[in-house]
C-alpha atoms as a PDB file:
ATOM      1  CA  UNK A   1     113.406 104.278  89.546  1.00  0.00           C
ATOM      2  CA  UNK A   2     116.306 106.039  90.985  1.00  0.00           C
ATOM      3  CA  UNK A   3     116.355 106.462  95.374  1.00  0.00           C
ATOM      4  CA  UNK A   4     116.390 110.068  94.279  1.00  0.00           C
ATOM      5  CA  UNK A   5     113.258 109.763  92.601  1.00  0.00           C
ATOM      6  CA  UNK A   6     111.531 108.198  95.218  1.00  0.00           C
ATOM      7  CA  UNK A   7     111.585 110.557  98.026  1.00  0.00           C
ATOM      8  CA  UNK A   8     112.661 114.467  98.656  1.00  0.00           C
ATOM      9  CA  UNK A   9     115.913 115.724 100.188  1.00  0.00           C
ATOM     10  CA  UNK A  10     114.653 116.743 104.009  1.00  0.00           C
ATOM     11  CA  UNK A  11     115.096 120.591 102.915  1.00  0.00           C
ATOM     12  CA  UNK A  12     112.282 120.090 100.611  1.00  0.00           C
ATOM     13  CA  UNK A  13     110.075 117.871 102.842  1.00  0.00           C
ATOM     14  CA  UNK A  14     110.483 120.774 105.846  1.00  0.00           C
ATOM     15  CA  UNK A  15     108.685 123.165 103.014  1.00  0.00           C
ATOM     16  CA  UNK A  16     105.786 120.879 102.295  1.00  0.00           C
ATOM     17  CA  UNK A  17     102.193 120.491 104.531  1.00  0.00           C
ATOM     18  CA  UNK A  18     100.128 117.629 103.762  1.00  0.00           C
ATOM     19  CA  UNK A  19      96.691 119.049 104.223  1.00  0.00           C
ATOM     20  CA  UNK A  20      94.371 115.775 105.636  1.00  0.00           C
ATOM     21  CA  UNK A  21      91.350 117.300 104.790  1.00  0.00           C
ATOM     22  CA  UNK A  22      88.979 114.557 105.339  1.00  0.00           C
ATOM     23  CA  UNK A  23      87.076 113.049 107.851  1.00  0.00           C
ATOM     24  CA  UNK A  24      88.358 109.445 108.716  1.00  0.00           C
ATOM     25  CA  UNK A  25      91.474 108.661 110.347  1.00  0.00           C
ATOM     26  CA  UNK A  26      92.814 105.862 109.305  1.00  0.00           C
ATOM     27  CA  UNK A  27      92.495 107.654 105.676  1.00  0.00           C
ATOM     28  CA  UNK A  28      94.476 110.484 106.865  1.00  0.00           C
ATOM     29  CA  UNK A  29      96.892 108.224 108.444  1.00  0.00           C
ATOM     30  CA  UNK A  30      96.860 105.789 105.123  1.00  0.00           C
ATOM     31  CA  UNK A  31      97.775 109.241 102.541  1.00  0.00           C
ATOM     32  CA  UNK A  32     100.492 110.688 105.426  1.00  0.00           C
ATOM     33  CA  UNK A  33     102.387 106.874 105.603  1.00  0.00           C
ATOM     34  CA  UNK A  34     102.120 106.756 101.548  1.00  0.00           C
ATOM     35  CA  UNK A  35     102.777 110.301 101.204  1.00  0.00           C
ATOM     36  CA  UNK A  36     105.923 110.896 103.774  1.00  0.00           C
ATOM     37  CA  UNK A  37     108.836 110.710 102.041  1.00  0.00           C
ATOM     38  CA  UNK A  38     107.788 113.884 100.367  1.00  0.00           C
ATOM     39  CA  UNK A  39     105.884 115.881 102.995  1.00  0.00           C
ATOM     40  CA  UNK A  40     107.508 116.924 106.667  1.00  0.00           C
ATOM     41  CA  UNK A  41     104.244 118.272 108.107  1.00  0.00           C
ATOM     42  CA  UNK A  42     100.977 117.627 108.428  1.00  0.00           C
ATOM     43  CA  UNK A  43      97.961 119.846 108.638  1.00  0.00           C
ATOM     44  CA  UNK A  44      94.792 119.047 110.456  1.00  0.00           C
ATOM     45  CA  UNK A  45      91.745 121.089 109.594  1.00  0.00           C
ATOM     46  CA  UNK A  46      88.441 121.478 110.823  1.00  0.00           C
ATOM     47  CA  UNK A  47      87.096 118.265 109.564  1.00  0.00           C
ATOM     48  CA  UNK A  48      89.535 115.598 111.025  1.00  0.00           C
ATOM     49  CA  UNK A  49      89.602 117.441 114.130  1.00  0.00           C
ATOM     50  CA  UNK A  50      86.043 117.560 114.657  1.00  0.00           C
ATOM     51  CA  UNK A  51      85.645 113.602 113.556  1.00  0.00           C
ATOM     52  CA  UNK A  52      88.202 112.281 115.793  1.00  0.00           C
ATOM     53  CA  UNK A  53      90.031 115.254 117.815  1.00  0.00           C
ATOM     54  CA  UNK A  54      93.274 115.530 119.444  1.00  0.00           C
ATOM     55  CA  UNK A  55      93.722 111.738 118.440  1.00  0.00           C
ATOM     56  CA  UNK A  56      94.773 113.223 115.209  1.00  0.00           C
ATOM     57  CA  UNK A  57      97.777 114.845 116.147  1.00  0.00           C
ATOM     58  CA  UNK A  58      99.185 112.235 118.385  1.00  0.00           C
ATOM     59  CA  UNK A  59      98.804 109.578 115.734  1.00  0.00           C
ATOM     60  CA  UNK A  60     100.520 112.029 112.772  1.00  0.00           C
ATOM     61  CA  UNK A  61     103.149 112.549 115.650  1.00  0.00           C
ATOM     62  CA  UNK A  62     103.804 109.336 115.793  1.00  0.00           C
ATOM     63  CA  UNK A  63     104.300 108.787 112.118  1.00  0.00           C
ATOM     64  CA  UNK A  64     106.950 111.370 112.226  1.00  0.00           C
ATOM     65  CA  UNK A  65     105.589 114.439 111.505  1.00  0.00           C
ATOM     66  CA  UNK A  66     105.320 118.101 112.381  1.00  0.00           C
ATOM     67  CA  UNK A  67     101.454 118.653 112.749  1.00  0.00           C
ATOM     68  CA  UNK A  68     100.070 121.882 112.187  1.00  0.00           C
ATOM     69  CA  UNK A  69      96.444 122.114 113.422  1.00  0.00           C
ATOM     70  CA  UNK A  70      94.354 124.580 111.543  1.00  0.00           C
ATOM     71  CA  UNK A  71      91.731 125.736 113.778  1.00  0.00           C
ATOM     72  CA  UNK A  72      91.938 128.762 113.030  1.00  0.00           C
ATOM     73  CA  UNK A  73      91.213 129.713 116.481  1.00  0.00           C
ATOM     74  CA  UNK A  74      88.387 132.872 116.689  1.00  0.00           C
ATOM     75  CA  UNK A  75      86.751 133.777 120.079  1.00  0.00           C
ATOM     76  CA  UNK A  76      87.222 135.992 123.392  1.00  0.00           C
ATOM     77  CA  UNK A  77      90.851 136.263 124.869  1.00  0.00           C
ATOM     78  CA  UNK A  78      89.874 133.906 127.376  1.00  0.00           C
ATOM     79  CA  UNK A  79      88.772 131.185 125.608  1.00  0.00           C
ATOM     80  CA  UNK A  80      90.958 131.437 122.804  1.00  0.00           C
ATOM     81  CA  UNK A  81      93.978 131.338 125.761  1.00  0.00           C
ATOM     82  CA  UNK A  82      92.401 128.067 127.361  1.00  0.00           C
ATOM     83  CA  UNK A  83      91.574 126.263 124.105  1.00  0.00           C
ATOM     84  CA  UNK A  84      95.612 127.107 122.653  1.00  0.00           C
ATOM     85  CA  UNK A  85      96.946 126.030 125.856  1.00  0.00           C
ATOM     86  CA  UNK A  86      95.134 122.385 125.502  1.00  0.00           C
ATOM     87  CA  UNK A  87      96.654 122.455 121.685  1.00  0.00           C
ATOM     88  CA  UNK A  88      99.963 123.175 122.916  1.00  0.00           C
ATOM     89  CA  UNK A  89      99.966 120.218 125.203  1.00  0.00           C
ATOM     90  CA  UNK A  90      98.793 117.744 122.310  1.00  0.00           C
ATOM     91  CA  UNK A  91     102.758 118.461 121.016  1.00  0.00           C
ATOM     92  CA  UNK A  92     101.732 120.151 117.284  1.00  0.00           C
ATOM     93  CA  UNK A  93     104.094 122.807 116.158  1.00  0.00           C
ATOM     94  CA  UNK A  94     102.045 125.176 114.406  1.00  0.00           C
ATOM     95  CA  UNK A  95      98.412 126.096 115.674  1.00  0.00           C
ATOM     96  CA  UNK A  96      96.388 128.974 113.614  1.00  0.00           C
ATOM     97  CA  UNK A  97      94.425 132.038 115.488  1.00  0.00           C
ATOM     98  CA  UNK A  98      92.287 134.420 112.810  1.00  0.00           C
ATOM     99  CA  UNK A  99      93.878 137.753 113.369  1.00  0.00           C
ATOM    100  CA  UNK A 100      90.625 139.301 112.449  1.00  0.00           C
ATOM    101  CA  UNK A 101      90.271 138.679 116.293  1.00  0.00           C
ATOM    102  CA  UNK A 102      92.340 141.488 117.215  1.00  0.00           C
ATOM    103  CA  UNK A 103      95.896 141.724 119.172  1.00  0.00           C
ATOM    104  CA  UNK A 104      94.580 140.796 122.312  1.00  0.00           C
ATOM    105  CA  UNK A 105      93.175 137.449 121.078  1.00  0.00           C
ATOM    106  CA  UNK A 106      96.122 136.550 119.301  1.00  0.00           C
ATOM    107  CA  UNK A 107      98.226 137.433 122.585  1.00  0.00           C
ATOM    108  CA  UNK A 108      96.062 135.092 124.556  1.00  0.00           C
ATOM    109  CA  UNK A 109      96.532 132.251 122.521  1.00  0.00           C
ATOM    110  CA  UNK A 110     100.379 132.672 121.671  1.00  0.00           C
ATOM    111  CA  UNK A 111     100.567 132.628 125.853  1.00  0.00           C
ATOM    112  CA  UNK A 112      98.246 129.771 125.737  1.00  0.00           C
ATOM    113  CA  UNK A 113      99.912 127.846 123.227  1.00  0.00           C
ATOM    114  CA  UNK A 114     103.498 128.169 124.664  1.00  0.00           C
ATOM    115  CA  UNK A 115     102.077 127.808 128.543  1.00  0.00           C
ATOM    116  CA  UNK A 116     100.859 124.306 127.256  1.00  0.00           C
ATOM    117  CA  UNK A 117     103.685 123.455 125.415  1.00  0.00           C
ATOM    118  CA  UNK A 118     106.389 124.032 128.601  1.00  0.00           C
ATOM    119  CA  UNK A 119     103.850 122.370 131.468  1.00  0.00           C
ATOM    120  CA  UNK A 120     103.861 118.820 129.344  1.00  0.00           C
ATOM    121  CA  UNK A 121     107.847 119.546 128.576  1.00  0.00           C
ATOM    122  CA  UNK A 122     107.461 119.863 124.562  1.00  0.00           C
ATOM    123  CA  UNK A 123     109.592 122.962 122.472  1.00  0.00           C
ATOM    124  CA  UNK A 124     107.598 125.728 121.688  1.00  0.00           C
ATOM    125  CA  UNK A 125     105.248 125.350 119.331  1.00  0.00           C
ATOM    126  CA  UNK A 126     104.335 128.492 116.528  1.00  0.00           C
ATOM    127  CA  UNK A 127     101.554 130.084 116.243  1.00  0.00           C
ATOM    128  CA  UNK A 128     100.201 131.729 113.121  1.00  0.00           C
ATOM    129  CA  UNK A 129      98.558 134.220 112.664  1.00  0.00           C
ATOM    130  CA  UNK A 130      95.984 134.085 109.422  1.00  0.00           C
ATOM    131  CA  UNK A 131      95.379 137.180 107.401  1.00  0.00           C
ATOM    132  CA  UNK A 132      92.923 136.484 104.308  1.00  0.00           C
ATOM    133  CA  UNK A 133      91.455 133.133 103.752  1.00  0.00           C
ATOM    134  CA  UNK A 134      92.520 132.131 100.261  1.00  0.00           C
ATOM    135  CA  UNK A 135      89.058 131.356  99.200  1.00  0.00           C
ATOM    136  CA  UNK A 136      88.903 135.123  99.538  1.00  0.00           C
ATOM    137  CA  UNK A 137      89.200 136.850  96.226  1.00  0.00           C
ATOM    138  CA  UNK A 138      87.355 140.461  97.672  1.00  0.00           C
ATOM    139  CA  UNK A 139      89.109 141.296 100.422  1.00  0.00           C
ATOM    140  CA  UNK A 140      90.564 145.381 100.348  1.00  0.00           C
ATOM    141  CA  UNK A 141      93.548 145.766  99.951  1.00  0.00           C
ATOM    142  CA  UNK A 142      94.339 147.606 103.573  1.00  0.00           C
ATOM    143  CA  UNK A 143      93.466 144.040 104.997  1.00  0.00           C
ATOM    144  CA  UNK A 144      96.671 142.573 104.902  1.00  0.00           C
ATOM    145  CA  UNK A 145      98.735 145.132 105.763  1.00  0.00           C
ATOM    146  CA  UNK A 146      96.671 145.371 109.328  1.00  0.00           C
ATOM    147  CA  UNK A 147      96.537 141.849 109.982  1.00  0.00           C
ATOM    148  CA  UNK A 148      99.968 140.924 109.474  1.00  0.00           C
ATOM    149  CA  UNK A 149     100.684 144.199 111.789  1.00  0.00           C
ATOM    150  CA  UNK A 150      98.808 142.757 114.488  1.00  0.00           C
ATOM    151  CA  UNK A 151     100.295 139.138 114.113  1.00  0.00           C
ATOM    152  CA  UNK A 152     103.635 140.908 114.860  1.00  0.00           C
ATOM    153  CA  UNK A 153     102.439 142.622 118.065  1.00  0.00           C
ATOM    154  CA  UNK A 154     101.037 140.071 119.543  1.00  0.00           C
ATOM    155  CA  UNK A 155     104.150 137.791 119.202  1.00  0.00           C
ATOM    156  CA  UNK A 156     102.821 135.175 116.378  1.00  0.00           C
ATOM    157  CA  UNK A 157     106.013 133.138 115.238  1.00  0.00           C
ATOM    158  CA  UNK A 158     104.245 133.105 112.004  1.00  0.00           C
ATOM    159  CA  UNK A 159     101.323 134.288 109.172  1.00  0.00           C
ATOM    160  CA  UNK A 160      99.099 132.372 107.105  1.00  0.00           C
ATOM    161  CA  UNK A 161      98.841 134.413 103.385  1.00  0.00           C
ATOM    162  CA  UNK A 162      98.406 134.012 100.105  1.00  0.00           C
ATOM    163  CA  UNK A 163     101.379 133.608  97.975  1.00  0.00           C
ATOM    164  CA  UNK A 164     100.383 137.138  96.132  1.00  0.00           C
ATOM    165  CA  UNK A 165     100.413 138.840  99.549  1.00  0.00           C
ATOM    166  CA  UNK A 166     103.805 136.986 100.766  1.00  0.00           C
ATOM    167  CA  UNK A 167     105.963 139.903  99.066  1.00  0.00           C
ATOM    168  CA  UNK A 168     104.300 142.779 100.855  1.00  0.00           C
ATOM    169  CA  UNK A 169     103.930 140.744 103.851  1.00  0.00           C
ATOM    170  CA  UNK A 170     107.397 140.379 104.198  1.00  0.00           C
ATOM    171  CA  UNK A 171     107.763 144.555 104.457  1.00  0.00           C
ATOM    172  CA  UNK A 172     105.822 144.235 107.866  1.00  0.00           C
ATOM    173  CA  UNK A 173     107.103 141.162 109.151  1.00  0.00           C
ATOM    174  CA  UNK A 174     110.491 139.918 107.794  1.00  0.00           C
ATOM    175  CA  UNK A 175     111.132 137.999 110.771  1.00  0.00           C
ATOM    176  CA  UNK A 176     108.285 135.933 110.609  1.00  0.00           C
ATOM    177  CA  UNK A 177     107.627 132.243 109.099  1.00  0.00           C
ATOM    178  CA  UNK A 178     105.488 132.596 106.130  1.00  0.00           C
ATOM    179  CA  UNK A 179     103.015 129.912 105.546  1.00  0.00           C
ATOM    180  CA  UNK A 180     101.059 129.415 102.362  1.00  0.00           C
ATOM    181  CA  UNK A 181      97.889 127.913 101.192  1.00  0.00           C
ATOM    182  CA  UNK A 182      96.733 127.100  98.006  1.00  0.00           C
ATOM    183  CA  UNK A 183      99.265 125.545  95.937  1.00  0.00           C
ATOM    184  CA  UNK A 184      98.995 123.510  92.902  1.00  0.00           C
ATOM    185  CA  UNK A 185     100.654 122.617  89.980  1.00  0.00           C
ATOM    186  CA  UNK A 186     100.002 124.311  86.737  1.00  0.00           C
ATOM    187  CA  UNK A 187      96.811 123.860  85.141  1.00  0.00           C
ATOM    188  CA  UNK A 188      96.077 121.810  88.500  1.00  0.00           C
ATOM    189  CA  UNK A 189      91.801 122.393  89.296  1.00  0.00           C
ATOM    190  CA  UNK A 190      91.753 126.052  92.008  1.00  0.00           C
ATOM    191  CA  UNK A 191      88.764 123.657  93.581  1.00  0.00           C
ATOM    192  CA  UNK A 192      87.099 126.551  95.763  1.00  0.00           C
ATOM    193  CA  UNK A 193      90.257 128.496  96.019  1.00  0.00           C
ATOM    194  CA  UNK A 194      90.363 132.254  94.743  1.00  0.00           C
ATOM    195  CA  UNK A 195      93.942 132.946  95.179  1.00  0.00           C
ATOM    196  CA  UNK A 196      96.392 130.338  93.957  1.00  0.00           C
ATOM    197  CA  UNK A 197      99.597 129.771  93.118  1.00  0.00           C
ATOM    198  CA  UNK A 198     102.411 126.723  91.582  1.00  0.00           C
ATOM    199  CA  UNK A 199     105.078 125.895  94.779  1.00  0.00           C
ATOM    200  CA  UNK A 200     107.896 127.339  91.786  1.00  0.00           C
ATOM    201  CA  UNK A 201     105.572 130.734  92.388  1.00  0.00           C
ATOM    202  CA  UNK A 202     105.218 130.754  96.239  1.00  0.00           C
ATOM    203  CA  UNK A 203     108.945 129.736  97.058  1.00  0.00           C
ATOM    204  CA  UNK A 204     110.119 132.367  94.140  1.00  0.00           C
ATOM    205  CA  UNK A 205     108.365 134.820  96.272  1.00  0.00           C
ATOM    206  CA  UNK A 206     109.036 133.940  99.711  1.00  0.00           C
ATOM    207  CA  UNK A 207     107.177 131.715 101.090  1.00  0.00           C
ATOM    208  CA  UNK A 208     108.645 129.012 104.250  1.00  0.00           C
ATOM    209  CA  UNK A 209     106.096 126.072 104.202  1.00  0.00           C
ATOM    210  CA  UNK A 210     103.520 125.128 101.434  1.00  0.00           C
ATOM    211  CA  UNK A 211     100.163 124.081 102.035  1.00  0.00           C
ATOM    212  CA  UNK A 212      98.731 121.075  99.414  1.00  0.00           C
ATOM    213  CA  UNK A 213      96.482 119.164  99.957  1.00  0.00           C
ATOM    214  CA  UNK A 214      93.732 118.102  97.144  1.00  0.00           C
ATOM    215  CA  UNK A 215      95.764 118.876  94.369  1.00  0.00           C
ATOM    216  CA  UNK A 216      97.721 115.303  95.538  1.00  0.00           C
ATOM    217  CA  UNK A 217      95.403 113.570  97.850  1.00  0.00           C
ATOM    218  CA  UNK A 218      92.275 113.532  95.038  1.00  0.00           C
ATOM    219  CA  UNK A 219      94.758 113.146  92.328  1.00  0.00           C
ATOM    220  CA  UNK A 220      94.836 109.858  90.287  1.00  0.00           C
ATOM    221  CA  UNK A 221      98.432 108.950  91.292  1.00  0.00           C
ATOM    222  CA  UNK A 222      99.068 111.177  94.748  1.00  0.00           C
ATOM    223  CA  UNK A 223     103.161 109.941  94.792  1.00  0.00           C
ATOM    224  CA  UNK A 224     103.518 110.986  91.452  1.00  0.00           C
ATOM    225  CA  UNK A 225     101.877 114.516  91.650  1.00  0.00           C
ATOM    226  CA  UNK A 226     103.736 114.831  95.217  1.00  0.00           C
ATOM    227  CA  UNK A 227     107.592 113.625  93.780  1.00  0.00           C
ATOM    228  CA  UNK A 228     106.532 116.229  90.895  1.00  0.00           C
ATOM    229  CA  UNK A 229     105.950 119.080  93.578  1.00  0.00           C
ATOM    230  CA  UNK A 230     108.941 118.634  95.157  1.00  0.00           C
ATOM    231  CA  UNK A 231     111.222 118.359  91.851  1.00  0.00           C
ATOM    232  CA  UNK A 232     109.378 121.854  90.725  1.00  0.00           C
ATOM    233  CA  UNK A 233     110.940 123.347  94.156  1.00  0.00           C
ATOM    234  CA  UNK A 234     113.885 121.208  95.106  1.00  0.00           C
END
């Protein structure tokens, strides 16, 4: 096997997530060593976080990576602020707030999330703002449009959509990094996702950093489905 074939240029790997959706650490650290040369970020969801907390994004920080916590952050102003300023501290790049919570929410924990960030001397992190979960399939169609609106005002570097939406999301916010969920290769099982897509589909219509995370780390073979996610986009 060629060095080629064995690990992605670094403009792919800066497109990819690793989603570590499990519950054990030194599994999630085991798939992101194995899994690195083909994946630049990281993204910690509800269920490491809750089993082993901010641990989880030093460690992956360690190892090299960009984390992106998914917390998808959904409360009053106030405590969304606090909780985004702690995150920002912790040193991961990309932090999600539900824009469902209005502007004022998302305000509060952009502030929070930078404020963190400068007081422990770390780059500004980006926060995203998440418009329809993909698991979603009813959601009107005036959603989006209104979400990614309010993402924009209050000063999200970023939106979590669909890759579907990532055309007409680009009409209200072409300034913004687009981050998107959901992606598998063809014929690849949707799991308990509604709206889907093949990484060919979401770069082809937009789309900065891809989200995958079962379709490699429950496959048979995770390198091999990983090399042939990044050929399909490199």
């Amino acid at each position: 096997m060629t060095e080629a074939a064995t690990a992605a240029p670094n403009a792919v790997r800066e497109k990819l997530a690793l989603a570590l959706d499990v519950d054990d650490l030194v599994v999630a650290l085991r798939l992101a060593r194995d899994l690195s040369p083909w994946f630049g970020t990281a993204k910690v969801g509800l269920e490491l976080y809750t089993a082993v907390g901010p641990d989880a994004v030093t460690s992956l920080t360690e190892l090299g990576y960009d984390v992106f916590l998914d917390l998808k952050l959904l409360d009053i102003p106030t405590t969304v602020g606090r909780a985004a300023r702690v995150v920002g501290a912790l040193g991961a790049r990309y932090l999600t707030l539900h824009s469902f919570g209005g502007s004022a929410m998302l305000r509060a924990g952009v502030h929070g999330l930078a404020e963190g960030a400068a007081n422990a001397g770390l780059a500004e992190p980006t926060a995203l703002g998440v418009t329809v979960l993909t698991s979603d399939g009813d959601a009107p169609a005036d959603i989006l449009p209104k979400r990614v609106r309010t993402a924009v005002e209050a000063g999200c570097g970023g939106i979590v959509c669909a890759a579907r939406d990532v055309h007409d999301a680009r009409q209200y916010a072409p300034r913004l990094r687009i981050v998107v969920p959901g992606i598998r290769l063809a014929g690849a099982p949707k799991h308990d996702q509604a709206n889907v897509a093949t990484p060919r589909e979401a770069i082809d219509a937009g789309a900065d950093l891809l989200v995958i995370g079962r379709s490699v780390t429950a496959a048979d073979d995770p390198s091999a489905v990983a090399a042939a996610i990044a050929e399909e986009i490199g």
